[in-house]
Protein backbone atom coordinates (compact mmCIF):
# COMPACT_ATOMS: atom_id res chain seq x y z
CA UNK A 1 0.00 0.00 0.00
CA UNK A 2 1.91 2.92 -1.29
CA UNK A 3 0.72 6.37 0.62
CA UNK A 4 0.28 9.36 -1.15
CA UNK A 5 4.21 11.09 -2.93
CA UNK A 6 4.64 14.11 -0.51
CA UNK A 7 2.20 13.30 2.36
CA UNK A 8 5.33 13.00 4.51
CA UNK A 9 6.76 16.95 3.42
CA UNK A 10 3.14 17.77 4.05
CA UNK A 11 4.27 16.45 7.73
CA UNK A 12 7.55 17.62 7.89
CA UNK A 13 6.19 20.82 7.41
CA UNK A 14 3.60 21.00 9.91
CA UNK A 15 5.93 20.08 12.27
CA UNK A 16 8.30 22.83 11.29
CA UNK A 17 5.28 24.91 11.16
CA UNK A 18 3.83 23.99 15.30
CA UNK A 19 7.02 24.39 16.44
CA UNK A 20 8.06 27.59 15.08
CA UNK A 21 4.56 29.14 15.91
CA UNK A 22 5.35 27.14 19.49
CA UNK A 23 9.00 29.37 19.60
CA UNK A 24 6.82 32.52 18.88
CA UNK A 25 4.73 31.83 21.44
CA UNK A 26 7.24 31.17 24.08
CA UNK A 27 8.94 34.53 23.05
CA UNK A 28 6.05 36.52 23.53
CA UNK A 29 5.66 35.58 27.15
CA UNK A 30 8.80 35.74 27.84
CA UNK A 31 9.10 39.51 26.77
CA UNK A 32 6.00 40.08 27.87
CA UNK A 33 6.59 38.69 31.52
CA UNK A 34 6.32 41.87 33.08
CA UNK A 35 3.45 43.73 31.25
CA UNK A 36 0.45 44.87 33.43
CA UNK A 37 -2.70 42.36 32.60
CA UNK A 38 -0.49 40.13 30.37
CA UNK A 39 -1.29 36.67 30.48
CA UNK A 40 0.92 33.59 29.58
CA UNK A 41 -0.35 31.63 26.45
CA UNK A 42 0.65 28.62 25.13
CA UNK A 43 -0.19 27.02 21.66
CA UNK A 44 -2.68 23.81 21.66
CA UNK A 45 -1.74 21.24 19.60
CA UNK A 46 -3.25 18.07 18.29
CA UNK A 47 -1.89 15.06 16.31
CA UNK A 48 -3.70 15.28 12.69
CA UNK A 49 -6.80 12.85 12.70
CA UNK A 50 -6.93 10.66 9.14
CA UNK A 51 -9.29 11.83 6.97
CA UNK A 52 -11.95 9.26 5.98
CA UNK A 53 -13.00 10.74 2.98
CA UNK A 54 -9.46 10.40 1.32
CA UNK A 55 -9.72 7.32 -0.01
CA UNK A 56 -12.29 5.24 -1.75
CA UNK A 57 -12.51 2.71 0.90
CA UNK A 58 -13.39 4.59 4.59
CA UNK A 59 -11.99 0.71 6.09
CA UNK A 60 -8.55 1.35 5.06
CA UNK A 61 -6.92 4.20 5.94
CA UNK A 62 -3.42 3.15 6.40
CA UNK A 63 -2.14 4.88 3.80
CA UNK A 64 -2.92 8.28 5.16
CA UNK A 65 -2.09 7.55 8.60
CA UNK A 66 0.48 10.03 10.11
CA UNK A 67 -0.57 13.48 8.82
CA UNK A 68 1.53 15.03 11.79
CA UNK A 69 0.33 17.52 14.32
CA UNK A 70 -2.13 20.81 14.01
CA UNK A 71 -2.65 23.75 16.28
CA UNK A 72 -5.83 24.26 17.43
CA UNK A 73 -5.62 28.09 18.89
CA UNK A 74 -3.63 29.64 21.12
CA UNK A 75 -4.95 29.95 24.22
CA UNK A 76 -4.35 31.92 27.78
CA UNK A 77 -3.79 30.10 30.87
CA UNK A 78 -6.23 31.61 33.56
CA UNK A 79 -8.43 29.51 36.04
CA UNK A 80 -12.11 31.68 36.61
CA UNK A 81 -12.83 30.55 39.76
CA UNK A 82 -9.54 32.26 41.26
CA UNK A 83 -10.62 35.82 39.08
CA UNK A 84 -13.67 35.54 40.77
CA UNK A 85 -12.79 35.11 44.24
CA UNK A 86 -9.94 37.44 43.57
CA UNK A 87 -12.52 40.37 42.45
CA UNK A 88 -14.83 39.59 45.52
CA UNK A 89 -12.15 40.07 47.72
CA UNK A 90 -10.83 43.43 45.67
CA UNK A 91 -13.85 44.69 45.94
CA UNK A 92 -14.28 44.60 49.59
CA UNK A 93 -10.34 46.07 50.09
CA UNK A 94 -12.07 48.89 47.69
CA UNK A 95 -14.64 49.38 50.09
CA UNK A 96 -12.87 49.48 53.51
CA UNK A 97 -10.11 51.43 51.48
CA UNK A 98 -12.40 54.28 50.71
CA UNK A 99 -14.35 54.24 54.07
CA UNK A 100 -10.90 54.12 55.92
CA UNK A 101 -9.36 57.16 53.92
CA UNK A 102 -12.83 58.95 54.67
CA UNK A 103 -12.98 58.69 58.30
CA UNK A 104 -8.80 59.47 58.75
CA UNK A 105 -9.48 62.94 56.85
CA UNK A 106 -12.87 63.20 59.30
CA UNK A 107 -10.29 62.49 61.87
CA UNK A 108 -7.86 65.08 60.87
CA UNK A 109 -10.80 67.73 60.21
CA UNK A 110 -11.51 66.82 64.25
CA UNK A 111 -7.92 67.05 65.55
CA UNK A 112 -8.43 69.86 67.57
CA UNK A 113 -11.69 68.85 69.08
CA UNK A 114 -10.15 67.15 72.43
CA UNK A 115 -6.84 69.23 72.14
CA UNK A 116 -5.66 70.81 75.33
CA UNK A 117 -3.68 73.44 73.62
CA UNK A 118 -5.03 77.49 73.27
CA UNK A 119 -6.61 75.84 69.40
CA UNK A 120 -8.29 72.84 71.01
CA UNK A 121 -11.95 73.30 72.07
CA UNK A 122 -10.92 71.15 75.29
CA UNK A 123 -8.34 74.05 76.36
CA UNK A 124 -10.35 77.34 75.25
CA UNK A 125 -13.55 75.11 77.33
CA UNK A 126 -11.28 74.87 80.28
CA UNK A 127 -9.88 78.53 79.74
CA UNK A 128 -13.36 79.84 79.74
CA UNK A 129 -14.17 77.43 83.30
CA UNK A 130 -11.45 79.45 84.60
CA UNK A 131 -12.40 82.65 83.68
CA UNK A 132 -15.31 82.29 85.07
CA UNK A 133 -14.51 81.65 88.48
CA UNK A 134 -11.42 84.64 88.41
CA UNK A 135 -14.28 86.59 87.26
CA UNK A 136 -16.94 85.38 90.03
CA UNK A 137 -14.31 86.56 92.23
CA UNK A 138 -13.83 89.93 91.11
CA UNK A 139 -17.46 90.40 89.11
CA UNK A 140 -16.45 94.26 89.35
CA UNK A 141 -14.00 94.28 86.71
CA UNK A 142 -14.36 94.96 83.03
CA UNK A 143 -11.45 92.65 82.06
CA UNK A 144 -12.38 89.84 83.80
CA UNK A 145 -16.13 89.99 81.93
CA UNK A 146 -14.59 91.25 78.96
CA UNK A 147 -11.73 87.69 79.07
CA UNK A 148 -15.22 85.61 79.64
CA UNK A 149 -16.82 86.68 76.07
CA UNK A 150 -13.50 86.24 74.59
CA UNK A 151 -12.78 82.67 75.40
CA UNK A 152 -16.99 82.17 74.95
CA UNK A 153 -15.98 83.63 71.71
CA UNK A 154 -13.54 81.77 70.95
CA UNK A 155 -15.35 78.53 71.82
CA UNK A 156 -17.60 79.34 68.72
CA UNK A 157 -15.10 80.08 65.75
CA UNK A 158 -13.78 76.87 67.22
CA UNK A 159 -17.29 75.30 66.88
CA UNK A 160 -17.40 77.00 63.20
CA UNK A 161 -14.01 76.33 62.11
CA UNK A 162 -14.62 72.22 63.08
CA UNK A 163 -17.22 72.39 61.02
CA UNK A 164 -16.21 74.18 57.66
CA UNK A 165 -13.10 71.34 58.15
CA UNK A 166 -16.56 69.25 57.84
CA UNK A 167 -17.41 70.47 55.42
CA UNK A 168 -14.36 70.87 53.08
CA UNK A 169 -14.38 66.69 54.03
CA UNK A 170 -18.01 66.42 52.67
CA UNK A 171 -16.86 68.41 49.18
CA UNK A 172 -13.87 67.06 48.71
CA UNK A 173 -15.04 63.08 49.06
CA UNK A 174 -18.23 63.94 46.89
CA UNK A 175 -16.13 65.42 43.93
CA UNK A 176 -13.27 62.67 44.41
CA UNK A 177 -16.58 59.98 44.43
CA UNK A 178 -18.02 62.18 41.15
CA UNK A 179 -14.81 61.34 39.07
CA UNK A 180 -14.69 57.72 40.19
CA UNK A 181 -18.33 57.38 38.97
CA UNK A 182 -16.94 58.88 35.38
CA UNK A 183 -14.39 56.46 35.14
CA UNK A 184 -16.56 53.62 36.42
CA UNK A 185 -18.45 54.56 33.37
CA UNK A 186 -15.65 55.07 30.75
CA UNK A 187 -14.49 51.70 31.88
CA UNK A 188 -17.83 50.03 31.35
CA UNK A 189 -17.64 51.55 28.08
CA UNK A 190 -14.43 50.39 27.49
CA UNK A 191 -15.37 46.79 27.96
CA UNK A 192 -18.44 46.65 25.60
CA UNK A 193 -16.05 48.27 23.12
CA UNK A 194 -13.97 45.37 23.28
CA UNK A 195 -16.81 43.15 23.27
CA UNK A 196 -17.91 44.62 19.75
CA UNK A 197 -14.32 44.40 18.07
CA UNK A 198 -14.31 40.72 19.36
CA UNK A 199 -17.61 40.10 17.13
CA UNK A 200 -16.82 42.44 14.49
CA UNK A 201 -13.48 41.78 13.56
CA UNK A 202 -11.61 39.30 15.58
CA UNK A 203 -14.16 36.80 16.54
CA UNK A 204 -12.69 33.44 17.84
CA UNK A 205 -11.51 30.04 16.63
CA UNK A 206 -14.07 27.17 15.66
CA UNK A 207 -16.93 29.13 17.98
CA UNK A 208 -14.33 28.34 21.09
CA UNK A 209 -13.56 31.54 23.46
CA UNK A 210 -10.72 29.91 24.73
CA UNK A 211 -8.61 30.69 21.23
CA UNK A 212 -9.82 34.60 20.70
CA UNK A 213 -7.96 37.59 20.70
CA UNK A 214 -5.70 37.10 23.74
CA UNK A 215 -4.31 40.58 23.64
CA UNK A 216 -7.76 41.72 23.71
CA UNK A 217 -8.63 39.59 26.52
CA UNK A 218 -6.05 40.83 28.65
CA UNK A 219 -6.84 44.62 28.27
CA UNK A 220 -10.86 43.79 28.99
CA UNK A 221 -9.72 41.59 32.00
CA UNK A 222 -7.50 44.19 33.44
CA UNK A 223 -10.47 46.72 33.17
CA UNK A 224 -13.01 44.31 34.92
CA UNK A 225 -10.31 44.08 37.29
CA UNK A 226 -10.65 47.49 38.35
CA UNK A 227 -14.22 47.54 37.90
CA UNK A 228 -14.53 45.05 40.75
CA UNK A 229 -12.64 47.18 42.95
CA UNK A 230 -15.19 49.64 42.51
CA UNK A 231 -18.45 48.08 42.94
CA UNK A 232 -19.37 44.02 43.10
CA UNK A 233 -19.35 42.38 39.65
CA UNK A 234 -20.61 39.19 38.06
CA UNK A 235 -18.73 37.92 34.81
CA UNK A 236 -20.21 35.49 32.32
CA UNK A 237 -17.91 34.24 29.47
CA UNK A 238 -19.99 33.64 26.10
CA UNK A 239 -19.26 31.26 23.80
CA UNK A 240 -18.76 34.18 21.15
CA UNK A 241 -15.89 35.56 23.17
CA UNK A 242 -17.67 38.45 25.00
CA UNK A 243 -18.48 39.06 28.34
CA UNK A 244 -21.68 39.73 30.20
CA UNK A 245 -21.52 42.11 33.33
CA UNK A 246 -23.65 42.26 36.30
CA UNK A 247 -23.68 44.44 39.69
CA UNK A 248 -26.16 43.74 41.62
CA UNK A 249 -28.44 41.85 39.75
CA UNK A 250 -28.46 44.46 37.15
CA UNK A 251 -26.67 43.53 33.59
CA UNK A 252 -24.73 46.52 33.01
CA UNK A 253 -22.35 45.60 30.33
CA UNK A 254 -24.15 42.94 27.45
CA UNK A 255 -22.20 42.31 23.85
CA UNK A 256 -21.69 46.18 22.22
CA UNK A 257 -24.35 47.81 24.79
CA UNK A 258 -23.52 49.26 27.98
CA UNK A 259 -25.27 50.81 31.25
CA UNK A 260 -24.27 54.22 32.64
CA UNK A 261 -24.26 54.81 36.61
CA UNK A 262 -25.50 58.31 37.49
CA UNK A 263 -24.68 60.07 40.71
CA UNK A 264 -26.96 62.84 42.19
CA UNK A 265 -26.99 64.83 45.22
CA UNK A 266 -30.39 66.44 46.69
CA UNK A 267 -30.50 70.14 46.95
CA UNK A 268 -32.00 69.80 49.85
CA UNK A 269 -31.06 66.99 51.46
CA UNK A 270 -27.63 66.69 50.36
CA UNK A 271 -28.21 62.90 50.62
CA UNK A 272 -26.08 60.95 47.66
CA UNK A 273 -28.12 58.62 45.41
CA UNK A 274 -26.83 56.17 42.53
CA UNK A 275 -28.84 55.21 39.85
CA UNK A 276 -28.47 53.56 36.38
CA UNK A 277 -29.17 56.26 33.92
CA UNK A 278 -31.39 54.17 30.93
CA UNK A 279 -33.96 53.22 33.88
CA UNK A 280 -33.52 55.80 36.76
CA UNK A 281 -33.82 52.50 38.83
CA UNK A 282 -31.42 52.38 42.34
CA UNK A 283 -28.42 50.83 41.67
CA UNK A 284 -27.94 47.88 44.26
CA UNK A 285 -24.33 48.11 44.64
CA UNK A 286 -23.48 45.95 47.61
CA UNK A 287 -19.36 46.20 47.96
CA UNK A 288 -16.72 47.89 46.40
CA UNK A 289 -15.31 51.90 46.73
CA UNK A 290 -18.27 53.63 45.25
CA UNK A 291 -20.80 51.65 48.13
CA UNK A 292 -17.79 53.05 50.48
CA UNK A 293 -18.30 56.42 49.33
CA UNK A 294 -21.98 56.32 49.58
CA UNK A 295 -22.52 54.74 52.43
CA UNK A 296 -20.05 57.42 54.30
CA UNK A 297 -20.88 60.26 52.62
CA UNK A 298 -24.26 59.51 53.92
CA UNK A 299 -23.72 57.93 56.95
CA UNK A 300 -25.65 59.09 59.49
CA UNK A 301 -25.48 56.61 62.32
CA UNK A 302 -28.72 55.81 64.10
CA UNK A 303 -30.61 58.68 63.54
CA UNK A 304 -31.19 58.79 60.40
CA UNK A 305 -33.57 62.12 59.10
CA UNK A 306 -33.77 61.60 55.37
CA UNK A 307 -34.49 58.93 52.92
CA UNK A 308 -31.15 57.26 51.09
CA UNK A 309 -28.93 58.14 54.84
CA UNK A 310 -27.07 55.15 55.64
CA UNK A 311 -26.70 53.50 59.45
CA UNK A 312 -23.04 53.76 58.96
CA UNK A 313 -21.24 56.74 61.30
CA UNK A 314 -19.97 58.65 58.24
CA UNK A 315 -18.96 62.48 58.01
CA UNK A 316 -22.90 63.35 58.37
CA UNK A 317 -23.09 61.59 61.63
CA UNK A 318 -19.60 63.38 63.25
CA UNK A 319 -21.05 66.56 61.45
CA UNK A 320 -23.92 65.92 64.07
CA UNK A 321 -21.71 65.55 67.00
CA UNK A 322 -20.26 68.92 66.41
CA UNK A 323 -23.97 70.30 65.68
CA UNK A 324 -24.63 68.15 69.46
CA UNK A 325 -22.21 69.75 71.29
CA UNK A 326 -22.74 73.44 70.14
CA UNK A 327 -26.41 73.07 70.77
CA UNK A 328 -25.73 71.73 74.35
CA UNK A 329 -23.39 74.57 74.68
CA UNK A 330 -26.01 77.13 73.71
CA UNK A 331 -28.49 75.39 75.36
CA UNK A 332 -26.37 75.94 79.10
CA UNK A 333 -25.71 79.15 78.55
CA UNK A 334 -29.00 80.82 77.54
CA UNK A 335 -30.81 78.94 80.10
CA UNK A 336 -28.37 80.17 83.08
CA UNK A 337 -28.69 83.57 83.68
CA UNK A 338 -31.82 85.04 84.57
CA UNK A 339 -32.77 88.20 82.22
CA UNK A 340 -33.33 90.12 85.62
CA UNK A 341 -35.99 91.37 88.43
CA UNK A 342 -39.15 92.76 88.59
CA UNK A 343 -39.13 96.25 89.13
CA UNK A 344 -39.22 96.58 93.08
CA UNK A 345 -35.41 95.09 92.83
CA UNK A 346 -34.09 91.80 93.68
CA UNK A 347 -36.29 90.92 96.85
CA UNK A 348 -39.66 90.91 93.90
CA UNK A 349 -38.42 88.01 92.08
CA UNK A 350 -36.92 86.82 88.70
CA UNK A 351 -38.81 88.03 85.41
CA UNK A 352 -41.30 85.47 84.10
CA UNK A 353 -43.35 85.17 80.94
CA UNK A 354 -46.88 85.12 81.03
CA UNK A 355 -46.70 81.27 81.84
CA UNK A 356 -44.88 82.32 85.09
CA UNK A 357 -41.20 80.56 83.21
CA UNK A 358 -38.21 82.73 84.19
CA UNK A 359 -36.44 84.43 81.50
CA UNK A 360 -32.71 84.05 80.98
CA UNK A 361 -30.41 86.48 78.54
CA UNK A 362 -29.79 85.32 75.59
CA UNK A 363 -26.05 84.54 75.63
CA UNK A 364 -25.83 82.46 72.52
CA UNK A 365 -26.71 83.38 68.90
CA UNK A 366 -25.83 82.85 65.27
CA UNK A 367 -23.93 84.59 62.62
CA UNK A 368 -26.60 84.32 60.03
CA UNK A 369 -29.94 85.03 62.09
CA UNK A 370 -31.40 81.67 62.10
CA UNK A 371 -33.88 80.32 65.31
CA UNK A 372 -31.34 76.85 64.91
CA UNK A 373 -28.17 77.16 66.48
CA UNK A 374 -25.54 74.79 64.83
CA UNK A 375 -21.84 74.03 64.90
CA UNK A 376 -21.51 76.47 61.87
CA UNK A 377 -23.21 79.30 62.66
CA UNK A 378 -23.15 79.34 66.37
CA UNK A 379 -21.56 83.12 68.29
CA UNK A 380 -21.85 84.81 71.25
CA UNK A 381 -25.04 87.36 71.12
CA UNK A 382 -25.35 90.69 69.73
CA UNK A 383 -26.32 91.78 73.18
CA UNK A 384 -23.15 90.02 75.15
CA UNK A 385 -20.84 91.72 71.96
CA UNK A 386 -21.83 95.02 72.75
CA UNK A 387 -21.49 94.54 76.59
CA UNK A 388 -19.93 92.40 78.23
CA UNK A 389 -21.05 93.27 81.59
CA UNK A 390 -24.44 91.81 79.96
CA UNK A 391 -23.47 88.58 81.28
CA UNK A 392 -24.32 89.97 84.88
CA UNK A 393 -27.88 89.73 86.24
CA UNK A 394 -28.65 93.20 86.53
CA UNK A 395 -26.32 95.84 86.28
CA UNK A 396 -25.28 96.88 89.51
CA UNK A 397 -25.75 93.71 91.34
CA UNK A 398 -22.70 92.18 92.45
CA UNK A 399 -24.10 89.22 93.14
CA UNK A 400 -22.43 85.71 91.26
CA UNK A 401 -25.17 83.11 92.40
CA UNK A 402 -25.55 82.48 88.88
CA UNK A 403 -21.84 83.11 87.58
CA UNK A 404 -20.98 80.29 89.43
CA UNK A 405 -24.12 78.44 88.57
CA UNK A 406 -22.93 78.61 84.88
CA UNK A 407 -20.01 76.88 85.56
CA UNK A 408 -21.14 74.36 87.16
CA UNK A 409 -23.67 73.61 84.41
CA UNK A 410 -20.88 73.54 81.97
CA UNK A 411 -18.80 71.20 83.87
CA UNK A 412 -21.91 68.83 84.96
CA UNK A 413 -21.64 64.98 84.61
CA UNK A 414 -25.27 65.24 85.21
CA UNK A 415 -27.67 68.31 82.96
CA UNK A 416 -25.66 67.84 79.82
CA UNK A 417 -27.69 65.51 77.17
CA UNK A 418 -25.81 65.36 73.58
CA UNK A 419 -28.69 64.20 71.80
CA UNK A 420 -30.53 64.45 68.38
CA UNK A 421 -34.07 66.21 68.55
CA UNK A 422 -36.53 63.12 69.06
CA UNK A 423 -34.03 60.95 70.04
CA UNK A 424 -34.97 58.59 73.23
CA UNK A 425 -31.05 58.51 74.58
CA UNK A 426 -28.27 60.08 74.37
CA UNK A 427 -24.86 60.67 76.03
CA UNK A 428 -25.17 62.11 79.71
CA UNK A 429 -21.85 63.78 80.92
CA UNK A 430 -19.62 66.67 80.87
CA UNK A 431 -18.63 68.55 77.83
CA UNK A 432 -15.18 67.43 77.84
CA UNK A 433 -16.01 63.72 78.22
CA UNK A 434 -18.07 63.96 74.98
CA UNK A 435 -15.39 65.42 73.41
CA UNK A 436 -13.16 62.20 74.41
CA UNK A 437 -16.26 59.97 73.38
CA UNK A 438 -16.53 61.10 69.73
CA UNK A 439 -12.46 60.83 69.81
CA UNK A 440 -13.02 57.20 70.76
CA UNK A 441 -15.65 56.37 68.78
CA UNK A 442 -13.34 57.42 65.78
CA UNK A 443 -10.47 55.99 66.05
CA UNK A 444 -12.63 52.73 67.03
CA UNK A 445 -13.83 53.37 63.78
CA UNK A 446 -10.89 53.73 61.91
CA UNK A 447 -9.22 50.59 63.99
CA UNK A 448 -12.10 48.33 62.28
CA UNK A 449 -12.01 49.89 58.73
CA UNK A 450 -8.68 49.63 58.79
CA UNK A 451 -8.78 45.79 60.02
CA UNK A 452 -10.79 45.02 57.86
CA UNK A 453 -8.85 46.88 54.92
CA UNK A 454 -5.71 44.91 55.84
CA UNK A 455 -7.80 41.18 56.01
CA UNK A 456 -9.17 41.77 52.56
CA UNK A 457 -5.87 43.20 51.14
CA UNK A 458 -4.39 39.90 52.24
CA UNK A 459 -6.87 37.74 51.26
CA UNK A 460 -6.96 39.20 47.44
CA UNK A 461 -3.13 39.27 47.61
CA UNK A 462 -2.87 35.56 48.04
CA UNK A 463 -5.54 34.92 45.82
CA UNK A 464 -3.53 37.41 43.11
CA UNK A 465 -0.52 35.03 43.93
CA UNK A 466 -2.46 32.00 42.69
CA UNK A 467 -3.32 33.75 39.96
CA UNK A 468 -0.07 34.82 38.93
CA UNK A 469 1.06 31.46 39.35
CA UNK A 470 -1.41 30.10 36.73
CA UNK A 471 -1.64 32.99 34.27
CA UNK A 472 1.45 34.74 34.63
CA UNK A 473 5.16 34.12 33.25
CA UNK A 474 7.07 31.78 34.58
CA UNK A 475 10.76 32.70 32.70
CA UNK A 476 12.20 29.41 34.15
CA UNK A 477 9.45 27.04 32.46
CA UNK A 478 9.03 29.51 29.39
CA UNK A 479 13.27 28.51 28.88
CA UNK A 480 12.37 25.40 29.04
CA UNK A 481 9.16 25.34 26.10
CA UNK A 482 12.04 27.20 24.11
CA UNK A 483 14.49 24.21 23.83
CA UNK A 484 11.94 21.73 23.84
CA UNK A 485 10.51 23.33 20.80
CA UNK A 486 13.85 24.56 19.28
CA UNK A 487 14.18 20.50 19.77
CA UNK A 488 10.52 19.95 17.67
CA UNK A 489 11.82 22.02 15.05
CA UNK A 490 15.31 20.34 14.58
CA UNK A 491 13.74 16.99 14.39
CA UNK A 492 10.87 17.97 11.78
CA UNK A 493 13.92 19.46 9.77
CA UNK A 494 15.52 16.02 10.17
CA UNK A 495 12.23 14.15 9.06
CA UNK A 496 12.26 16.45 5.96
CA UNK A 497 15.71 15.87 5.57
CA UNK A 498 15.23 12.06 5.08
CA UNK A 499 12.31 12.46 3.01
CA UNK A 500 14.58 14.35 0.51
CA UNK A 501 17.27 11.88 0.71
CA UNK A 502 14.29 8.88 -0.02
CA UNK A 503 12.65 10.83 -2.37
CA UNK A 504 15.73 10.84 -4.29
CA UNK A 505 16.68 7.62 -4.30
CA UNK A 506 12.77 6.74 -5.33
CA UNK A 507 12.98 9.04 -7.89
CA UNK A 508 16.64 9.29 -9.39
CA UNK A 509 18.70 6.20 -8.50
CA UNK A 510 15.67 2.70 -8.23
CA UNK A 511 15.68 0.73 -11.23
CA UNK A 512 19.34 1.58 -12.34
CA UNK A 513 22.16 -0.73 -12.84
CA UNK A 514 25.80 -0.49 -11.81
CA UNK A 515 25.65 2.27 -9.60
């Protein structure tokens, strides 16, 4: 049975040909070793099956046995189940990333809140408890009121400085979680870009994803990647080599078309909402630095006011504390001193209302005229500015009953509630242990964010490991696939080699005599 004149070149050369491609191959990871999102591919190859069709008889096919090798594609090495566990985890070191940087510059905003020093509102509280009582002793002298109103004074620019730090906290994270939003998107769009040149133009081998456009694959994997650091993120691979993305039960990315995430801040609220633009639905994001953001930004602890406020103490909720402490404040001093007698003098009584409650003076005001005191608009009075003998209970009187009363108020364990307006509890104590409280609730805070930063960051670095170790270049091993194949190729050339020499001898030298 004589096979077919140049079946075996036809071998030789596919040999030649797999191994060569197999050299290529090994080059480009090699050089390629260190590139951001590459991952290591290797060519799959197949010995040649014998065609049944090729000869008359499909029962005997002996003839066109050994047809040599093929390639089927060239594929990427990359095991899903570790990119998904890897993103899960990436996604929550996103999340407790973001929260963590958000609560040190809330911390930083609030660094002089329990300082001693003349800046902290501890000291100029405890310079003002002291002025007091030099000025109970000596209530005749204009310095001594005149030192009271300063350091009162200088308890509320402290109050309004803490809280345009607050603010500047609130701006900054909202425009820093704006841009991330824009790139979420421009990444989304990025990916269904990709998608559409995979249909379009590159498409993949035999209707098999696993031989596409690797380079293409590796830019789209490094973007969903980051994606998943941003929010959570399902990934379905499709038979046509495109992906489908999901967050939160929402496809956002499907073949060419895309979703767009749109952020929005009420005017009058403030509060933060995220939406997907095509549907105005709520976007369920459940992990990842954009839920971070959110959930901070509008973090309000337990007493939540408006709709879309999150649970979570964010800057709203230490924005309250402040608001807390200079409504206490206000509170103690405009309930202290009485706003004077009756006419017939001190021996008549305190003035009343028509209910029969005493009036106090009105020691505490704010800068823009509004009935709600808070920490950014709180001052002294207009009254106490002009005089400040005004803080005595009648001119005249020399009598400190209720200078001294006043301090003790502000340095009670016992009268002081910090507490929202319809809230059932609160924190009972003196103004500087609140001041220590919100400190420790902080950095407790902070200590758990941060944990919890550091246990994810591990996790998704060992998972990144395993990764690396399947998909990424190993230059040892890829050395090694070099000579083996440099090996493939020197044999094939040896096969053709022979088949030249036998060809010739079929051909030039059978059949003659006396050679």
């Amino acid at each position: 049975m004589i096979r077919p004149t140049f079946l075996g070149f036809d071998t030789a050369k596919k040999g030649l040909t797999t191994a060569q491609k197999g050299i290529d191959i090994t080059g480009q990871n090699l050089v390629n070793w260190d590139s951001e999102g590459y991952t290591r591919q290797r060519i799959e190859q197949v010995a040649l099956s014998q065609d049944k069709y090729s000869s008359r008889f499909s029962s005997n096919r002996v003839a066109v046995a050994g047809q040599g090798v093929d390639i089927v594609g060239i594929s990427q090495q990359r095991d899903a189940f570790l990119d998904k566990r890897y993103r899960q985890q990436y996604g929550d070191e996103g999340y407790f990333e973001k929260t963590g940087d958000i609560l040190k510059d809330v911390q930083s905003s609030l660094d002089i809140l329990d300082a001693q020093g003349d800046s902290g509102l501890r000291g100029r509280l405890m310079a003002l408890l002291d002025s007091i009582d030099v000025f109970a002793g000596q209530p005749d002298s204009p310095t001594n009121a005149n030192i009271v109103a300063t350091n009162t004074k200088k308890i509320a620019q402290t109050l309004q400085l803490l809280s345009q730090k607050m603010d500047k906290v609130q701006e900054q994270h909202t425009y820093d979680m704006s841009v991330a939003v824009d790139n979420y998107n421009q990444m989304l769009a990025k990916v269904a870009q990709i998608n559409r040149v995979i249909l379009e133009d590159s498409g993949v081998i035999n209707n098999d994803a696993r031989y596409g456009p690797n380079e293409l694959y590796d830019e789209r994997n490094l973007l969903i990647d980051k994606l998943s650091n941003m929010t959570d993120l399902e990934v379905t691979h499709n038979v046509d080599g495109t992906v489908t993305l999901e967050v939160g039960g929402k496809t956002v990315v499907q073949g060419k078309k895309y979703e767009t995430l749109d952020m929005s801040q009420n005017t009058t609220t403030g509060v933060i909402s995220l939406r997907w633009l095509s549907t105005g639905e709520p976007a369920q994001i459940t992990t990842g630095s954009i839920k971070g953001s959110a959930d901070y930004l509008n973090g309000r602890g337990d007493n939540i006011v408006y709709p879309g406020e999150t649970s979570e103490r964010g800057v709203r909720y230490y924005q309250d504390q402040l608001n807390y402490i200079a409504q206490t404040f206000a509170n103690v001093m405009n309930s202290t001193i009485p706003a004077g007698y009756n006419d017939k003098g001190p021996e008549s009584g305190l003035l009343t209302d028509a209910n029969g409650n005493v009036l106090y003076k009105t020691l505490i005001g704010t800068t823009d005229g509004s009935n709600k005191i808070t920490a950014g608009n709180i001052s002294i009075s207009e009254d106490w500015a002009k005089d400040s003998n005004y803080l005595m209970t009648q001119r005249g009187n020399m009598d400190t009953t209720y200078i001294l009363k006043l301090k003790e108020r502000l340095n009670s364990d016992e009268t002081n509630t910090f507490k929202p307006e319809g809230a059932t509890e609160g924190f009972t104590g003196t103004f500087l242990d609140y001041f220590k409280t919100i400190g420790t609730t902080l950095g407790s805070d902070i200590s758990f964010t941060t944990g919890r930063e550091e246990a994810a960051g591990v996790m998704a670095s060992n998972l990144d490991d395993q990764r690396d170790s399947v998909a990424g270049v190993n230059v040892d091993e890829e050395t090694a696939n070099m000579m083996l194949y440099n090996k493939s190729l020197s044999a094939a050339s040896r096969l053709m080699t022979t088949l030249d020499d036998a060809l010739d001898v079929l051909i030039n030298r059978t059949g003659r005599v006396g050679l």
